[in-house]
Protein backbone atom coordinates (compact mmCIF):
# COMPACT_ATOMS: atom_id res chain seq x y z
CA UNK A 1 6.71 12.95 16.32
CA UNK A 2 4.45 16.12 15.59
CA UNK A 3 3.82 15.19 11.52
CA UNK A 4 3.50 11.20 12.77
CA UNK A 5 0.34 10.18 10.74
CA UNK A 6 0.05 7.00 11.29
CA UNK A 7 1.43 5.03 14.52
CA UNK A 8 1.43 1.05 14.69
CA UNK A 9 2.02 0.34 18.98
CA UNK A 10 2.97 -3.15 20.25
CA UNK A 11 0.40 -4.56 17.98
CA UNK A 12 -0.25 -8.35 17.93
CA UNK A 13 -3.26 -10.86 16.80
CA UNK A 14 -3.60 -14.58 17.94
CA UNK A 15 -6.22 -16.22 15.83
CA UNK A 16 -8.31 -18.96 18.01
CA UNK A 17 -9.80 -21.57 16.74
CA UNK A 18 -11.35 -25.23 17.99
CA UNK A 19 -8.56 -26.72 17.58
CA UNK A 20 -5.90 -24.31 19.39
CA UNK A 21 -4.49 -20.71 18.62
CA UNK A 22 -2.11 -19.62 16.24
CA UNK A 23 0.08 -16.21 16.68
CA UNK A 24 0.00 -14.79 13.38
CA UNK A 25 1.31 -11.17 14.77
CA UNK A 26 3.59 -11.23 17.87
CA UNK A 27 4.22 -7.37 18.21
CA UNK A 28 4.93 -5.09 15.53
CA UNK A 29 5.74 -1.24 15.98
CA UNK A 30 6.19 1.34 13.86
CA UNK A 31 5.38 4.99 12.55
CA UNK A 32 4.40 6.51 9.38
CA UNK A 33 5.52 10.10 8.41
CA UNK A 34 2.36 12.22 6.81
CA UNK A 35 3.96 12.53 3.09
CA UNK A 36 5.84 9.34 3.17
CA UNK A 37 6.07 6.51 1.26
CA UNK A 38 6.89 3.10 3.08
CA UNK A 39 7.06 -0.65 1.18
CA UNK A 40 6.55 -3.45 3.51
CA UNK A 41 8.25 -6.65 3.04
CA UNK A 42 8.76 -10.07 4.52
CA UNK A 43 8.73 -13.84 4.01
CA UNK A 44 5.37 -15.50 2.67
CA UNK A 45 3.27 -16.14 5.54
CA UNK A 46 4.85 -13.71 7.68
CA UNK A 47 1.55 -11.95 8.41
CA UNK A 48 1.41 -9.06 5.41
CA UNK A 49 -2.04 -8.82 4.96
CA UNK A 50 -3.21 -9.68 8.70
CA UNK A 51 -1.26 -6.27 9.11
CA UNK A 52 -3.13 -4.37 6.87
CA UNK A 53 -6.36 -5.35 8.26
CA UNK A 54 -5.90 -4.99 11.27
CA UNK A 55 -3.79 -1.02 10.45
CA UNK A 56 -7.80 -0.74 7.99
CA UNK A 57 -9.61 -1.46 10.66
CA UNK A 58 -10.87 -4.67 9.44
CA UNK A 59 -9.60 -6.92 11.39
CA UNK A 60 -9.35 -6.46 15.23
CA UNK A 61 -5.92 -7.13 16.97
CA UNK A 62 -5.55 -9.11 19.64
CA UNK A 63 -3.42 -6.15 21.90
CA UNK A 64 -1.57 -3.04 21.08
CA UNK A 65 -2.99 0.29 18.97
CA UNK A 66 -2.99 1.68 15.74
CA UNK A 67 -4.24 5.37 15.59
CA UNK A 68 -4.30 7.26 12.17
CA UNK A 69 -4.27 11.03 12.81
CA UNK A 70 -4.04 11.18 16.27
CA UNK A 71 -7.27 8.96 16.01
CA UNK A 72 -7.41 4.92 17.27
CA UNK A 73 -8.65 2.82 14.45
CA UNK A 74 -11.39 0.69 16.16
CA UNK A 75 -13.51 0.43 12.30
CA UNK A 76 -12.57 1.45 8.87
CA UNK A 77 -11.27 5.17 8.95
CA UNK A 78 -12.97 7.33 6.54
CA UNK A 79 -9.78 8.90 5.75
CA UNK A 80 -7.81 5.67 4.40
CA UNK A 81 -8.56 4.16 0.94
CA UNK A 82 -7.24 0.56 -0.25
CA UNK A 83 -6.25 -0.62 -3.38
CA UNK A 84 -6.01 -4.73 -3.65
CA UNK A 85 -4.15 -7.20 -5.68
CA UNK A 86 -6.85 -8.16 -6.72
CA UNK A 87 -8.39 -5.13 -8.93
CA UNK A 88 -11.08 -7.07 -10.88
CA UNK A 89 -13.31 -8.08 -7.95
CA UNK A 90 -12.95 -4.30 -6.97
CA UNK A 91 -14.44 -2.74 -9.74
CA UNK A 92 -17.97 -3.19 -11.13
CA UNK A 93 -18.24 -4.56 -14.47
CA UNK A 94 -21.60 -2.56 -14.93
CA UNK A 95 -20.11 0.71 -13.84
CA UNK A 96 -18.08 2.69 -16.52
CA UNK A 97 -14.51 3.66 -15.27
CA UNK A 98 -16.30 7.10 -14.28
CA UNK A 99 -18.97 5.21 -12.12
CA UNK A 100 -16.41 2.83 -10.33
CA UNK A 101 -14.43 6.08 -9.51
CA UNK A 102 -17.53 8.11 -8.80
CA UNK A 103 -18.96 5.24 -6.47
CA UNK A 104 -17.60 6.17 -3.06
CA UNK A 105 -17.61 9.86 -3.51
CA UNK A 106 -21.63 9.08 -3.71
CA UNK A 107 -22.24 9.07 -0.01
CA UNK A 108 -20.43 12.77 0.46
CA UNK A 109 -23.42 14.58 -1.26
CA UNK A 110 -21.24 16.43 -3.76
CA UNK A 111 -22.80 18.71 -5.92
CA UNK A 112 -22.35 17.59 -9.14
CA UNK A 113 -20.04 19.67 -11.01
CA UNK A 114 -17.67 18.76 -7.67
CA UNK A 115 -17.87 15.34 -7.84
CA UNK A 116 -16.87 15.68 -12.09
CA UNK A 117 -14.10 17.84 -11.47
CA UNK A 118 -13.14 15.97 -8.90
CA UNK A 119 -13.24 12.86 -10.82
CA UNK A 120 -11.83 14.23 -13.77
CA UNK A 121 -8.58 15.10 -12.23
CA UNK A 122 -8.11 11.84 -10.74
CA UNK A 123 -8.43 10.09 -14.13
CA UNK A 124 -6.20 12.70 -15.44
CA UNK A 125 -3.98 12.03 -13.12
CA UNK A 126 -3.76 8.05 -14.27
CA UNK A 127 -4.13 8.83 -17.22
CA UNK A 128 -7.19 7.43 -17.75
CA UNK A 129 -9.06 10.84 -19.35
CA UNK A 130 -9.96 8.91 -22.65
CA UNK A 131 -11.62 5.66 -21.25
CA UNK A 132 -14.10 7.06 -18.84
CA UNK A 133 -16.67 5.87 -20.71
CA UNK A 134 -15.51 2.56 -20.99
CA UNK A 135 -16.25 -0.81 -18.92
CA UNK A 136 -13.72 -2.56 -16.96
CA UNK A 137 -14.18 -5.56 -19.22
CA UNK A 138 -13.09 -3.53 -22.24
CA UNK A 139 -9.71 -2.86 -20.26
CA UNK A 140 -6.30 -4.91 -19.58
CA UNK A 141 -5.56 -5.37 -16.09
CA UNK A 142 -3.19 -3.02 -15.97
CA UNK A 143 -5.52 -0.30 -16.96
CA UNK A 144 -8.14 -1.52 -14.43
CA UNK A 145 -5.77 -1.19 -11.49
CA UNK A 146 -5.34 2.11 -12.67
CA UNK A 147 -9.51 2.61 -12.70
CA UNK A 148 -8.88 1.64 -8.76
CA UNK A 149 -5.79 3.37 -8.11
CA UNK A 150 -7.96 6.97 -9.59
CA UNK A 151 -11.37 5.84 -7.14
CA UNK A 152 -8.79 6.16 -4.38
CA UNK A 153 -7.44 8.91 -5.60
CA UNK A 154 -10.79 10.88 -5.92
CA UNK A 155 -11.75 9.47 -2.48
CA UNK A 156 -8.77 12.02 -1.37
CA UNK A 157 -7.63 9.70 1.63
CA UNK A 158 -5.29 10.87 4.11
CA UNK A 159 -3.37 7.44 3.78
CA UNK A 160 -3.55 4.88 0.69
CA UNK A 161 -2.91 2.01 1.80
CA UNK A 162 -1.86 -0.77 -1.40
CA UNK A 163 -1.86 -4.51 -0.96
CA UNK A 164 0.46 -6.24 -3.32
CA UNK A 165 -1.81 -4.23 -5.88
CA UNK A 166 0.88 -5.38 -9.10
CA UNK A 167 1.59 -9.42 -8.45
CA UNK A 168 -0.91 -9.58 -10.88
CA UNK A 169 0.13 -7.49 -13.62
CA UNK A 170 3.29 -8.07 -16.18
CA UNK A 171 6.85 -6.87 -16.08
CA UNK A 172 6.31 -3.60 -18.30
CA UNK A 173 2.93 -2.78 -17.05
CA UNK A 174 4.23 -3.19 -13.41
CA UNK A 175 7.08 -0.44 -14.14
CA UNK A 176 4.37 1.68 -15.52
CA UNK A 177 2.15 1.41 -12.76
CA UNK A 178 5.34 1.77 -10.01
CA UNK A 179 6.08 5.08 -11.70
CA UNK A 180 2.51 6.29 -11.53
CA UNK A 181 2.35 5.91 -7.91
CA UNK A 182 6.46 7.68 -7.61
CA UNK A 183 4.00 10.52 -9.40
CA UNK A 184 0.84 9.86 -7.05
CA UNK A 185 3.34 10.46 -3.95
CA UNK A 186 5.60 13.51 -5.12
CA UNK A 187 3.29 15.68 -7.25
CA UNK A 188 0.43 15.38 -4.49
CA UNK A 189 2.07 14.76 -1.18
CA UNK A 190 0.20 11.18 -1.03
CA UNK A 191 0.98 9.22 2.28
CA UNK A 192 1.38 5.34 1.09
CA UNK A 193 1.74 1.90 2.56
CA UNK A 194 2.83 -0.21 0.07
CA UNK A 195 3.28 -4.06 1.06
CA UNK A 196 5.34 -6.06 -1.73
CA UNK A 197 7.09 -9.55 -2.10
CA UNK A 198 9.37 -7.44 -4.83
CA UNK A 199 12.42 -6.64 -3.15
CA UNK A 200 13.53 -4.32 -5.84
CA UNK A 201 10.57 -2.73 -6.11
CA UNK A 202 10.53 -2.30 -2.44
CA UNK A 203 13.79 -0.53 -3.08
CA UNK A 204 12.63 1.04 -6.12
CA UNK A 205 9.22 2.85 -4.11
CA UNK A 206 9.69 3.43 -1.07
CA UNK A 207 11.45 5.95 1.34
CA UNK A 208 11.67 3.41 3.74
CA UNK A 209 11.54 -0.12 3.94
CA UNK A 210 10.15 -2.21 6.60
CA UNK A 211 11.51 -5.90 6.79
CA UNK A 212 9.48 -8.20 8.78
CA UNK A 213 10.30 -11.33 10.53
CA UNK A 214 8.54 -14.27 10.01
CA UNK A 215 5.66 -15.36 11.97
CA UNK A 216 4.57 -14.74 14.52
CA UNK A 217 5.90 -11.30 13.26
CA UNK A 218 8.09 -8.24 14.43
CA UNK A 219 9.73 -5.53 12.61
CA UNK A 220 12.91 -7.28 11.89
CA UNK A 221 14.35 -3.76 10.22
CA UNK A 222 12.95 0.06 9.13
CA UNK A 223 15.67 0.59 6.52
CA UNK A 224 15.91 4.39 5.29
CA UNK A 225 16.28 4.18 1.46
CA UNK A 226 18.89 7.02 0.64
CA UNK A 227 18.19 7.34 -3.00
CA UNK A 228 17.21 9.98 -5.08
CA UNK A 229 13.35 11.52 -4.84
CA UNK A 230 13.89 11.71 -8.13
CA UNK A 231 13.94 8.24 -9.93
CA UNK A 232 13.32 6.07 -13.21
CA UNK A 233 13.45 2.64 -14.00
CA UNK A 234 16.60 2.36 -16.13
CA UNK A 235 19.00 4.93 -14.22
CA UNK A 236 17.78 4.35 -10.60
CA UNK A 237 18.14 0.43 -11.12
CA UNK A 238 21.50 0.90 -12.40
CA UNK A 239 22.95 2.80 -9.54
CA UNK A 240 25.81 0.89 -7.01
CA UNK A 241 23.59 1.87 -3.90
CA UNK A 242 20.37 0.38 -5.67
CA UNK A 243 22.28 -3.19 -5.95
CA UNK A 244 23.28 -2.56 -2.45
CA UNK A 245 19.91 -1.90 -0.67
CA UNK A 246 18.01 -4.91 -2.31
CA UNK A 247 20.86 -7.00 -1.50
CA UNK A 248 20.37 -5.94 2.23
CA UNK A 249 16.82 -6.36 2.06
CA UNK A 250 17.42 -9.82 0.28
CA UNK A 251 19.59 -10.96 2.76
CA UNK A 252 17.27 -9.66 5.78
CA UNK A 253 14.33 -11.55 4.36
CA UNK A 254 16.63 -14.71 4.17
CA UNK A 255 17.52 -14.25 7.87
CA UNK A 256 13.98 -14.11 8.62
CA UNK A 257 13.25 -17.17 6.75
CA UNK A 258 15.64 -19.11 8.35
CA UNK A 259 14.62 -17.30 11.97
CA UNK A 260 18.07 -15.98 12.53
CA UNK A 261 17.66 -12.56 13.19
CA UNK A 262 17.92 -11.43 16.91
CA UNK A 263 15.55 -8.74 17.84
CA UNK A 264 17.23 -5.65 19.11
């Protein structure tokens, strides 16, 4: 496809070890719209987060390709920023939220009324103006994912790639911080990869869903999600086709569970 940004190929990763090799990954395909928004889902275990690495460029695979821009990934890209479940090890408690979100613009050589503006509108844009000044530590955790969410934001990546980055967070934060990144990915075209364990808010982000078996791992389904672009958390969630599509992610994730599904 001529807008494909990102393209996973036959990709698979054995991890060896002294005592025999395990097949975390046994070959997982698929492609990523620039623009779009997919969730990835699965059973725990299934291989998430081996994924991820290996799509960053942190983890080798074993065989198979990811390229990012027409470009294979054989390191980290420079045009791909990640934002972890864990946000507190990401930040630096010494840094002010403008330092942690200034930090890896540091190495482009910005001029410095750039570098402000361009860190200004990221914080804007999380709504984190008022607290640039603060430290992490004088934040809840909600707010500090947001202080990692804007460093990507400023890093202006051509993919953001999110790991889980709410398991950590309560209910009413998490719908705040699901509806920030609706607003990341419509008001600036943002290209995401968002892996969950939420079904519904699998359902809830993303314009498509991709259900993976379990280990070693395949792409079990790439469900299109044929809601809205335009969504909130009390009408959206309410809707008949909502219920529907979480059910049929539900029930794929059981198949995979139970190692039922038959690969097509």
């Amino acid at each position: 496809m001529a807008d494909t940004l990102l393209r996973v190929e036959h990709l698979r990763k054995v991890y060896e070890s002294s005592t025999g090799s395990v097949e975390a990954i046994g070959d997982i395909d698929f492609e990523m719209r620039r623009g779009e928004l997919i969730c990835i889902v699965g059973p725990s275990g299934c291989g998430k987060t081996t994924l991820l690495k290996c799509i960053s460029g942190l983890l080798k695979p074993t065989s198979g390709s990811v390229t990012l821009d027409g470009k294979a990934v054989t390191g980290p890209p420079p045009n791909m920023a990640l934002v972890f479940q864990e946000y507190g090890r990401s930040l630096y408690p010494w840094l002010t939220v403008r330092g942690n979100v200034e930090l890896p613009l540091r190495h482009k050589k910005l001029p410095k009324a750039e570098m402000r503006r361009i860190v200004d509108d990221a914080l804007v844009a999380v709504g984190l103006d008022h607290a640039d000044t603060k430290y992490p530590w004088q934040l809840s955790g909600g707010m500090q994912q947001r202080v990692a969410i804007a460093r990507a934001v400023a890093y202006q990546p051509e993919v953001l790639i999110m790991d889980e980055p709410f398991a950590a967070v309560d209910a009413q934060t998490r719908a705040d911080l699901e509806d920030l990144v609706r607003k990341l990915h419509l008001e600036r075209g943002m290209s995401i990869l968002f892996v969950t364990h939420d079904i519904d808010e699998s359902v809830y982000l993303g314009e498509r869903v991709v259900v993976l078996s379990k280990s070693p791992t395949w792409v079990q389904e790439d469900l299109v999600i044929d809601l809205s672009s335009e969504r909130d958390q009390i009408t959206t969630r309410a809707l008949p086709r909502f219920t529907e599509l979480r059910t049929h992610v539900y029930e794929q994730i059981q198949r995979a569970k139970l190692g039922d599904a038959v690969r097509r």
